[in-house]
Each structure stands twice: as C-alpha cells, then as structure tokens.
C-alpha atoms as a PDB file:
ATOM      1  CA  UNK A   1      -7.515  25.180 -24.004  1.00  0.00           C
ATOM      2  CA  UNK A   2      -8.188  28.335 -21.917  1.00  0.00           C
ATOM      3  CA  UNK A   3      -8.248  28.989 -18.133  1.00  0.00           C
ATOM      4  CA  UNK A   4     -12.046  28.673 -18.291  1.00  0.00           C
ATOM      5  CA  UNK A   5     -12.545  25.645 -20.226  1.00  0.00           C
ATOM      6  CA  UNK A   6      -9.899  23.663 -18.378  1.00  0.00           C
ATOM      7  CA  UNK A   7     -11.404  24.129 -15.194  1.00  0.00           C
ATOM      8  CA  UNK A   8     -14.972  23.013 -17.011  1.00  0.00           C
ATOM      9  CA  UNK A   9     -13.447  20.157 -18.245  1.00  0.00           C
ATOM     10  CA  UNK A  10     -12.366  19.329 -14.846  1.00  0.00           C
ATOM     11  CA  UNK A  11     -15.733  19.909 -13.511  1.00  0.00           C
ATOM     12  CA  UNK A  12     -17.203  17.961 -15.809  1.00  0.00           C
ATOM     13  CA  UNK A  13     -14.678  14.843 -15.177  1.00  0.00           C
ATOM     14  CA  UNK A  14     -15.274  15.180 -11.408  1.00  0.00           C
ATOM     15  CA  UNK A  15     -18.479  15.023 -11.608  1.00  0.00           C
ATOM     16  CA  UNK A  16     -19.052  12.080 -13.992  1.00  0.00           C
ATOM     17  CA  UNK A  17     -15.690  10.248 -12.543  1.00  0.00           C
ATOM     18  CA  UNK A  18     -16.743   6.626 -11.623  1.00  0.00           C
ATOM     19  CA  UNK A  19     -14.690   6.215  -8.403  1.00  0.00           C
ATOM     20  CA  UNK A  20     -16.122   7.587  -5.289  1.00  0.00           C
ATOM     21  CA  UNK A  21     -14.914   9.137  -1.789  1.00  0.00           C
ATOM     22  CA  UNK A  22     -15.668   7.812   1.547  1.00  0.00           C
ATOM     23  CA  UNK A  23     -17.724  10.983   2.653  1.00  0.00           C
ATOM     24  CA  UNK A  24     -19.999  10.407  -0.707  1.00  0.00           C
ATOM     25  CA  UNK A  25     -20.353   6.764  -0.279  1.00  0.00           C
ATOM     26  CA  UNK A  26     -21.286   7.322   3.629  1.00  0.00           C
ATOM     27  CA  UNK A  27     -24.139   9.774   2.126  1.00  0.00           C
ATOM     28  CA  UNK A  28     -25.492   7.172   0.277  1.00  0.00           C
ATOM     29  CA  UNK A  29     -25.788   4.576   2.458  1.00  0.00           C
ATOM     30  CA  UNK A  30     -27.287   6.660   4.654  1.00  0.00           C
ATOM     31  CA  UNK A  31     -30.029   7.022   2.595  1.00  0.00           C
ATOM     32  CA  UNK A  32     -31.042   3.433   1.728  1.00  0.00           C
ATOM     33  CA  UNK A  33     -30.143   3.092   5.927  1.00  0.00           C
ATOM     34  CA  UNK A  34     -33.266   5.086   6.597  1.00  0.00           C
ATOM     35  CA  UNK A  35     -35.499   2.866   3.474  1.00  0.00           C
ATOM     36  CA  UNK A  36     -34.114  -0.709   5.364  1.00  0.00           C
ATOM     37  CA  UNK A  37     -34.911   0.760   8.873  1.00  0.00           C
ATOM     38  CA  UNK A  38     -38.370   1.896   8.190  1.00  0.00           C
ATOM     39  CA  UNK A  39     -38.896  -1.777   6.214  1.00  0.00           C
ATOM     40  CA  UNK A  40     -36.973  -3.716   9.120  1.00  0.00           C
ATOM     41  CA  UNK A  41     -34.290  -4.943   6.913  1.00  0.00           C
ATOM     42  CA  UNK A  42     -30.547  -5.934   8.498  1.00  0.00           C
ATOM     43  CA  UNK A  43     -27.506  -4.578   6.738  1.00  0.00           C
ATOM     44  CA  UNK A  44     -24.205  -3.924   7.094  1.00  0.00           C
ATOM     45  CA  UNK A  45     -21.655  -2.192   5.268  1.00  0.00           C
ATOM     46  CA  UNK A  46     -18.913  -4.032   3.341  1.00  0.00           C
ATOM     47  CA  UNK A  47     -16.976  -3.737   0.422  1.00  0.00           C
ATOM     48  CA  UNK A  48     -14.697  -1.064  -0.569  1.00  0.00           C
ATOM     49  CA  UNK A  49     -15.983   2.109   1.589  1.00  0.00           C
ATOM     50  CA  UNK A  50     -15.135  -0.157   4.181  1.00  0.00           C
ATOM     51  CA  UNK A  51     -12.397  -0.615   3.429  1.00  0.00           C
ATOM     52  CA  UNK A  52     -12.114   3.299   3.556  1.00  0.00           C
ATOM     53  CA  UNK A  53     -13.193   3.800   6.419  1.00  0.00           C
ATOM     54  CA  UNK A  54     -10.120   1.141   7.740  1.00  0.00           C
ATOM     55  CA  UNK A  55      -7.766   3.191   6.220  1.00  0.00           C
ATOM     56  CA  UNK A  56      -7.158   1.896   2.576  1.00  0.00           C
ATOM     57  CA  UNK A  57      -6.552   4.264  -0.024  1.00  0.00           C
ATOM     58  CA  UNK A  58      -8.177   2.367  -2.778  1.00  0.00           C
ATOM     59  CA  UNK A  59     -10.593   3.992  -5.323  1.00  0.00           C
ATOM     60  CA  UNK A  60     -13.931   2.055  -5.622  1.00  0.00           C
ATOM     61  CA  UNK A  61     -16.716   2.539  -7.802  1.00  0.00           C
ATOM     62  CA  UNK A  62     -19.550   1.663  -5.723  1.00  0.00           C
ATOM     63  CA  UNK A  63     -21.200   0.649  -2.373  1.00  0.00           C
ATOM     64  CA  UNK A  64     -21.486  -2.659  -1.195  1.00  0.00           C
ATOM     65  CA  UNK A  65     -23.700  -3.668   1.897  1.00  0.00           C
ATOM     66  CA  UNK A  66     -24.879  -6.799   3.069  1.00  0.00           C
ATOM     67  CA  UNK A  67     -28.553  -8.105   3.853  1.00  0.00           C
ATOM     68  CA  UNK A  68     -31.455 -10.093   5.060  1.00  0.00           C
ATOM     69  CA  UNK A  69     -33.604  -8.563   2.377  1.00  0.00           C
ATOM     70  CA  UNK A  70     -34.059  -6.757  -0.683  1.00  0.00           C
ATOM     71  CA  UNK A  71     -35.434  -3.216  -0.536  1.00  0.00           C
ATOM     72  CA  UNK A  72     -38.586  -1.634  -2.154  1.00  0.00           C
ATOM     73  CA  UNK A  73     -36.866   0.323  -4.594  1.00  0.00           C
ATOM     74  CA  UNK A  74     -36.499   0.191  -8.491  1.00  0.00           C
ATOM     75  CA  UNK A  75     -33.753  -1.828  -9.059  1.00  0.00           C
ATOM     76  CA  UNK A  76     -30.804  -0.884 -11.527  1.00  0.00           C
ATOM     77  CA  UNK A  77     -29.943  -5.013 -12.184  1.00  0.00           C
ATOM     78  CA  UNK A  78     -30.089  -8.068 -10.174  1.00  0.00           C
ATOM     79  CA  UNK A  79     -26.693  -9.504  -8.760  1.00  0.00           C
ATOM     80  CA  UNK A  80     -25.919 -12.752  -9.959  1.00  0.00           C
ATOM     81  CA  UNK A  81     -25.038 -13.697  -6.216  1.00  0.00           C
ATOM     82  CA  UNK A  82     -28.134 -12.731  -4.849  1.00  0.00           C
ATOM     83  CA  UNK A  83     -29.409  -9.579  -4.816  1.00  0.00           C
ATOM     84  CA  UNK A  84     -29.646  -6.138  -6.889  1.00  0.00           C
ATOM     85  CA  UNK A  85     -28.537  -2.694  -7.423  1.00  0.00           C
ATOM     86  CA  UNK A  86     -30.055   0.365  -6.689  1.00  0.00           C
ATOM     87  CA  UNK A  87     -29.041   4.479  -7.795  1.00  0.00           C
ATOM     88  CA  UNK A  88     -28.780   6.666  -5.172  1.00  0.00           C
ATOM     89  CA  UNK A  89     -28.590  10.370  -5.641  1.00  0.00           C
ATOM     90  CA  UNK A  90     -26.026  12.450  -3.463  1.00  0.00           C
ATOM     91  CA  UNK A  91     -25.050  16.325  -4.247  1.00  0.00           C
ATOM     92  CA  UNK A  92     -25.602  15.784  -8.625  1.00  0.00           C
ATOM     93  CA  UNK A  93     -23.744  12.452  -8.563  1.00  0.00           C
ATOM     94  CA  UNK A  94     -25.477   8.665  -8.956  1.00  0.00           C
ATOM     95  CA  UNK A  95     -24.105   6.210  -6.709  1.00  0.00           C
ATOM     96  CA  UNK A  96     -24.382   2.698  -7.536  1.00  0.00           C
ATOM     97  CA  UNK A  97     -24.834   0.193  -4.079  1.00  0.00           C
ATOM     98  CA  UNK A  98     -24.783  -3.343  -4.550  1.00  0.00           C
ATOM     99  CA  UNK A  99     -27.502  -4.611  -2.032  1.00  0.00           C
ATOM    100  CA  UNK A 100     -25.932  -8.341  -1.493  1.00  0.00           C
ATOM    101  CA  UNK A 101     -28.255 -10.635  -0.343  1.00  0.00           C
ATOM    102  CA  UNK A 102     -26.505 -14.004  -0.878  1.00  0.00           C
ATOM    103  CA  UNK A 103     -28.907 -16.864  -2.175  1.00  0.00           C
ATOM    104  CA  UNK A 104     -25.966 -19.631  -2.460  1.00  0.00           C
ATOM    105  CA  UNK A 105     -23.631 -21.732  -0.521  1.00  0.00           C
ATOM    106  CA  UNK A 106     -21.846 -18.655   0.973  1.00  0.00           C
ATOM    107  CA  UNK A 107     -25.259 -16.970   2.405  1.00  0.00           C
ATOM    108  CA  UNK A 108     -24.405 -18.557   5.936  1.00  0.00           C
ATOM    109  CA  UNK A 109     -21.033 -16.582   6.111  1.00  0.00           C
ATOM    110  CA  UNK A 110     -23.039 -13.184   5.013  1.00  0.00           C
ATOM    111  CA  UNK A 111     -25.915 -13.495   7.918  1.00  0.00           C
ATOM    112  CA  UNK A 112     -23.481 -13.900  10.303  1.00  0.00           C
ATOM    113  CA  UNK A 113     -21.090 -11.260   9.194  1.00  0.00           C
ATOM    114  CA  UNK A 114     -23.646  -9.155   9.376  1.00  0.00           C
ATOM    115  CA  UNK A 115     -24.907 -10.093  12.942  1.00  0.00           C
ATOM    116  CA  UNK A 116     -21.516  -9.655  13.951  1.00  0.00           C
ATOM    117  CA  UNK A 117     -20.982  -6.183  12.390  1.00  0.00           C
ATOM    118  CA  UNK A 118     -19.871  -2.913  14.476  1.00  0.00           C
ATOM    119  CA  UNK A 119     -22.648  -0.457  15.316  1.00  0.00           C
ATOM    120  CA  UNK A 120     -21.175   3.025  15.288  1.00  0.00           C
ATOM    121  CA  UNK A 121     -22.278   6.164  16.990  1.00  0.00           C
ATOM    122  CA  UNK A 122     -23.587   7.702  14.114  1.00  0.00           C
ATOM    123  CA  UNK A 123     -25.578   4.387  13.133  1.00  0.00           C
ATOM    124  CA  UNK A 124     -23.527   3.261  10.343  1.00  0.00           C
ATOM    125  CA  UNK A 125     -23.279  -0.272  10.797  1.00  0.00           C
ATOM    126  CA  UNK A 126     -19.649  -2.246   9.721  1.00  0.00           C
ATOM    127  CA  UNK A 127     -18.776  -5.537   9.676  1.00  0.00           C
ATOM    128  CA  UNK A 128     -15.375  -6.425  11.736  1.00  0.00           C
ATOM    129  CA  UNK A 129     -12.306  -6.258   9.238  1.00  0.00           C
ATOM    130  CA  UNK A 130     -12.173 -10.554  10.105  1.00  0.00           C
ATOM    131  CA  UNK A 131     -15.046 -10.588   8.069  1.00  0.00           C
ATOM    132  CA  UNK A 132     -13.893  -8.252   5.789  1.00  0.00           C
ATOM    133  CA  UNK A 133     -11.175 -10.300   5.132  1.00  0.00           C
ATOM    134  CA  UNK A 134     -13.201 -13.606   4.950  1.00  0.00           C
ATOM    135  CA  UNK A 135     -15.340 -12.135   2.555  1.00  0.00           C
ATOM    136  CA  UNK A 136     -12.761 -10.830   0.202  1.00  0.00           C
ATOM    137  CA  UNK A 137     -11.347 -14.498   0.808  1.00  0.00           C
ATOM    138  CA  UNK A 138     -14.714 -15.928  -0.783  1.00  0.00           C
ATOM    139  CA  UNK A 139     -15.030 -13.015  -3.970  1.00  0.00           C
ATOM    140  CA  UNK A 140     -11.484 -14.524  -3.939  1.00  0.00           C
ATOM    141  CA  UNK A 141     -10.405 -11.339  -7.065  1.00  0.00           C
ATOM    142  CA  UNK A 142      -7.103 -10.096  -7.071  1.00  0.00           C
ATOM    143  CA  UNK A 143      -8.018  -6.761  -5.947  1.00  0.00           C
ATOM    144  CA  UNK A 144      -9.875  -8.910  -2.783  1.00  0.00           C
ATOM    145  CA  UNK A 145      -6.591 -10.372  -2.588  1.00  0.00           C
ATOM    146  CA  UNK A 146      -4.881  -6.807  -2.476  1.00  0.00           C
ATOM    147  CA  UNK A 147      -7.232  -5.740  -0.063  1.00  0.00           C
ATOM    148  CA  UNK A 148      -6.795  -9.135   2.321  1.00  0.00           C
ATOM    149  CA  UNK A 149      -3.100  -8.518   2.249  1.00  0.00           C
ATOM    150  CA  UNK A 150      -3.614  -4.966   3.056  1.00  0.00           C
ATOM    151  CA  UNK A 151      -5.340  -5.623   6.397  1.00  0.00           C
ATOM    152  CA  UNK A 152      -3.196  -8.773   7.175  1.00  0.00           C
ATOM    153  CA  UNK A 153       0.030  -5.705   7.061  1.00  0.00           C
ATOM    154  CA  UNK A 154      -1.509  -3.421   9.815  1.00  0.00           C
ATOM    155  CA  UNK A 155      -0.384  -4.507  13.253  1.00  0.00           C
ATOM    156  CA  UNK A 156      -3.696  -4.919  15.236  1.00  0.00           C
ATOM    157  CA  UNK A 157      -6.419  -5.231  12.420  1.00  0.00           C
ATOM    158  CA  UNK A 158      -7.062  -8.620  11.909  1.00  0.00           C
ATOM    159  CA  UNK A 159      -7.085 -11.307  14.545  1.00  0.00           C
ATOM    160  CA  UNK A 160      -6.441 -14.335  12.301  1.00  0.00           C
ATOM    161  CA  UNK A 161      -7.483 -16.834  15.002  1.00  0.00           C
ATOM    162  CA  UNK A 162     -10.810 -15.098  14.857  1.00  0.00           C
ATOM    163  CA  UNK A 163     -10.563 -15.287  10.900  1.00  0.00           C
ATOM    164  CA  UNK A 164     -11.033 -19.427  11.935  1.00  0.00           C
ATOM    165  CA  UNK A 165     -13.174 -18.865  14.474  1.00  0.00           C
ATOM    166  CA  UNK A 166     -15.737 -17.067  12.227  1.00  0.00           C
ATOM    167  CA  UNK A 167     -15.521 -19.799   9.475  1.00  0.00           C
ATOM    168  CA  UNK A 168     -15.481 -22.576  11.805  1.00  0.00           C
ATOM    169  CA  UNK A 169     -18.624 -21.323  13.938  1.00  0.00           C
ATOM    170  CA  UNK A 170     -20.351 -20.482  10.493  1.00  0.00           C
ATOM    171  CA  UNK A 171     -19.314 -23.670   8.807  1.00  0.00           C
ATOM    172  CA  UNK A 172     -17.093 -26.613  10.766  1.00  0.00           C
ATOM    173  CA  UNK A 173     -13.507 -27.628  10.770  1.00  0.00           C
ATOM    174  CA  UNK A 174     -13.530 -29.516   8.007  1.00  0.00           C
ATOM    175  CA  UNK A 175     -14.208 -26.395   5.633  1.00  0.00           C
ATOM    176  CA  UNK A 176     -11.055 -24.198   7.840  1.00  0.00           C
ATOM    177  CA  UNK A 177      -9.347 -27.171   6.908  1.00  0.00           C
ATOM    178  CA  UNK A 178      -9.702 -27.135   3.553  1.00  0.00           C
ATOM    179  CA  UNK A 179      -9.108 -22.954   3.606  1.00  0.00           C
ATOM    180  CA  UNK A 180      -6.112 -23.554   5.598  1.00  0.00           C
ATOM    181  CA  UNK A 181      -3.456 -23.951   2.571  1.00  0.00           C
ATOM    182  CA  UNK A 182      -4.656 -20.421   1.084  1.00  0.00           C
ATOM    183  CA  UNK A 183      -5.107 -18.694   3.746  1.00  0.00           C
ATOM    184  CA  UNK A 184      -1.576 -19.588   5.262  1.00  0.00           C
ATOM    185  CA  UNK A 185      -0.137 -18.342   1.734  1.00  0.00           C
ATOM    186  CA  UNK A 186      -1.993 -15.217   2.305  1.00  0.00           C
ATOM    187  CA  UNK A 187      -0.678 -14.938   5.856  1.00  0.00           C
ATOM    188  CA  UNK A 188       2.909 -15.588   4.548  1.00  0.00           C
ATOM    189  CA  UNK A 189       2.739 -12.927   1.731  1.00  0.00           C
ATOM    190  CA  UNK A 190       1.367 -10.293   4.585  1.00  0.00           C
ATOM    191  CA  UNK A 191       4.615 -11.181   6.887  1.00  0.00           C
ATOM    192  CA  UNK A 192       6.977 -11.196   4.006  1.00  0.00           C
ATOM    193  CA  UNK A 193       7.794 -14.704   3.989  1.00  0.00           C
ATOM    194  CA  UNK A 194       6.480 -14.954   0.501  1.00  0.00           C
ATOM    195  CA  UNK A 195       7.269 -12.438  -2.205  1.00  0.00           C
ATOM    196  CA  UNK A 196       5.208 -12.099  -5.216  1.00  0.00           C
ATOM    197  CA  UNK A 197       5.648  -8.504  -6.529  1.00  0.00           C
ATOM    198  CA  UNK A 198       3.384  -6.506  -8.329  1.00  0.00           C
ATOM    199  CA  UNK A 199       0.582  -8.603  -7.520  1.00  0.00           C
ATOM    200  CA  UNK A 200      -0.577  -7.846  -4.299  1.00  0.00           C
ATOM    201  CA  UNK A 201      -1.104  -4.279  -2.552  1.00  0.00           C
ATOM    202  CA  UNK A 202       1.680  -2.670  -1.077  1.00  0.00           C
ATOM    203  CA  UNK A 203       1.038   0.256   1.478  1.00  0.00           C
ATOM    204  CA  UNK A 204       3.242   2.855   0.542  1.00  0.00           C
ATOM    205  CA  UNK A 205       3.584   3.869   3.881  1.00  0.00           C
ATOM    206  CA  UNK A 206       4.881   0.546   5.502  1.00  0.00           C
END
C-alpha cells in the first residue's frame, strides 16, 4: 500500500469510525439544543459524552440525552424505553442521539434527573454524576457497571448519600432498600474490598 493510499484509507476509517469524540458529540447536541429550545422541550445530557466530559476515557457511539418530549424531527427508530433516534450532521459525519423519553416504571427517576441537571455557561445542560450513576444503575449493562465503578474511584465525584437521597425522594425507602444489597457490592468493588478482575473498569491512572 503506498504513502497516498494509506493515509486515504485512514481518512476514510476516520471518517466512517462509529465511536465519537467529546468535541463532536457536544456539536451535536447543540444542534437538537436549539430544535428543543425553540419547541420548549427539557433535556439534559446523559450517557456516554457525559461521561466524557467527567473525565472517562471511554469510546461511545452515540449521544444520549434525556427528556420531557419528543422532538419534531424525522426519526431514525423508536427506543424501546421510550423515545427515538434522530441523525445529526456535524463536519461530514452522522451522529446518532438517543432522545430518551422514558414511558415505564423508571420515567420518575429520568424527570427528576433532569430537573436536577447542571446548567453550564455555555448552555449545555448535565445531569449530576449521582444521577449518572443511578441511571447506569437502572440500564444495569456491564459497561454501566464499568462506568458506575469508574465514578465511585474518583475521590469527590459521587456523594453516595445523595445516590439515596435521589432514589428515596424519587421513589421511597422501601425501593433504596431493596437497591441497597447491589449498590453496597458496587461501593465495595470501587474501594477495593471486592475484587472481580477483568470485569469492571479500571482507570489506568489510579
């Protein structure tokens, strides 16, 4: 292969690669920020590129915010949780964001993550990384998992008291109750009390 087609080939891969940075993903939820405010629509932005933007290295694929309400726009497929995707254009790459709108049991914890999210001074709306973690908790994957561990390990993110005080003010006691068991497990595998290698995150810098 020759000097000129390598470096197309790597043009080519970067530009079709599936995994996004945080600058990109930003981009993109500006736009559909501008759509929502125009329409009145509450959102807030979750998921991986949050994640980012608390300092986790993790490549993600798309955008995931949280709302009241669906958007005007063509949508690529409905959510099975509630909700849908849309395409965004940024530079000559397609983003995919998930626009969750919950429309099941766990819709309570969404609203209120969302009226509790950070406001920016660029505008970009995030929720707190206690509700980052509960709602990884309730996706409940093992990368979710990674990424709950991964917060629990930095000194200062996560106020676990407030972690029960989000699901207890959303929900009752009864429900922290019953997420007590798992979420102590997850606390002791974040303070090393646990081990269970190779199957949760491990920040190569700790």
């Amino acid at each position: 292969m020759s000097e000129k087609e390598l470096i197309e080939y790597i043009e080519q891969n970067l530009e079709n690669s599936p995994m996004i940075d945080t600058e990109t993903g930003i981009a993109a939820v500006n736009q559909l920020a501008e759509i929502a405010e125009r329409e009145g629509v509450e959102w807030a932005l979750a998921g991986g590129i949050a994640m980012h933007l608390y300092g986790s290295p993790r490549l993600t694929k798309d955008v995931d915010i949280i709302s009241t309400k669906r958007l005007s726009l063509h949508s690529i497929r409905p959510l099975g949780f509630g909700g849908e995707s849309y395409e965004v254009t940024v530079g000559k790459k397609k983003i995919y964001v998930d626009w969750i709108v919950r429309e099941d049991n766990y819709r309570g914890y969404y609203i209120q993550a969302m009226k509790d999210a950070a406001t920016l001074k660029n505008g970009l709306r995030v929720i707190t990384t206690e509700w980052l973690a509960i709602l990884k908790y309730i996706a409940g994957r093992e990368k979710d998992l990674d990424d709950i561990i991964y917060l629990l390990r930095k000194n200062g993110y996560v106020r676990r008291g407030v972690i029960k005080q989000n699901i207890v003010k959303t929900k009752n006691e009864d429900v922290w109750f019953a997420m007590l068991p798992n979420w102590q497990r997850l606390f002791d595998i974040a303070d090393s009390k646990i081990a269970e290698r190779d199957k949760y995150y491990r920040d190569p810098m700790r």
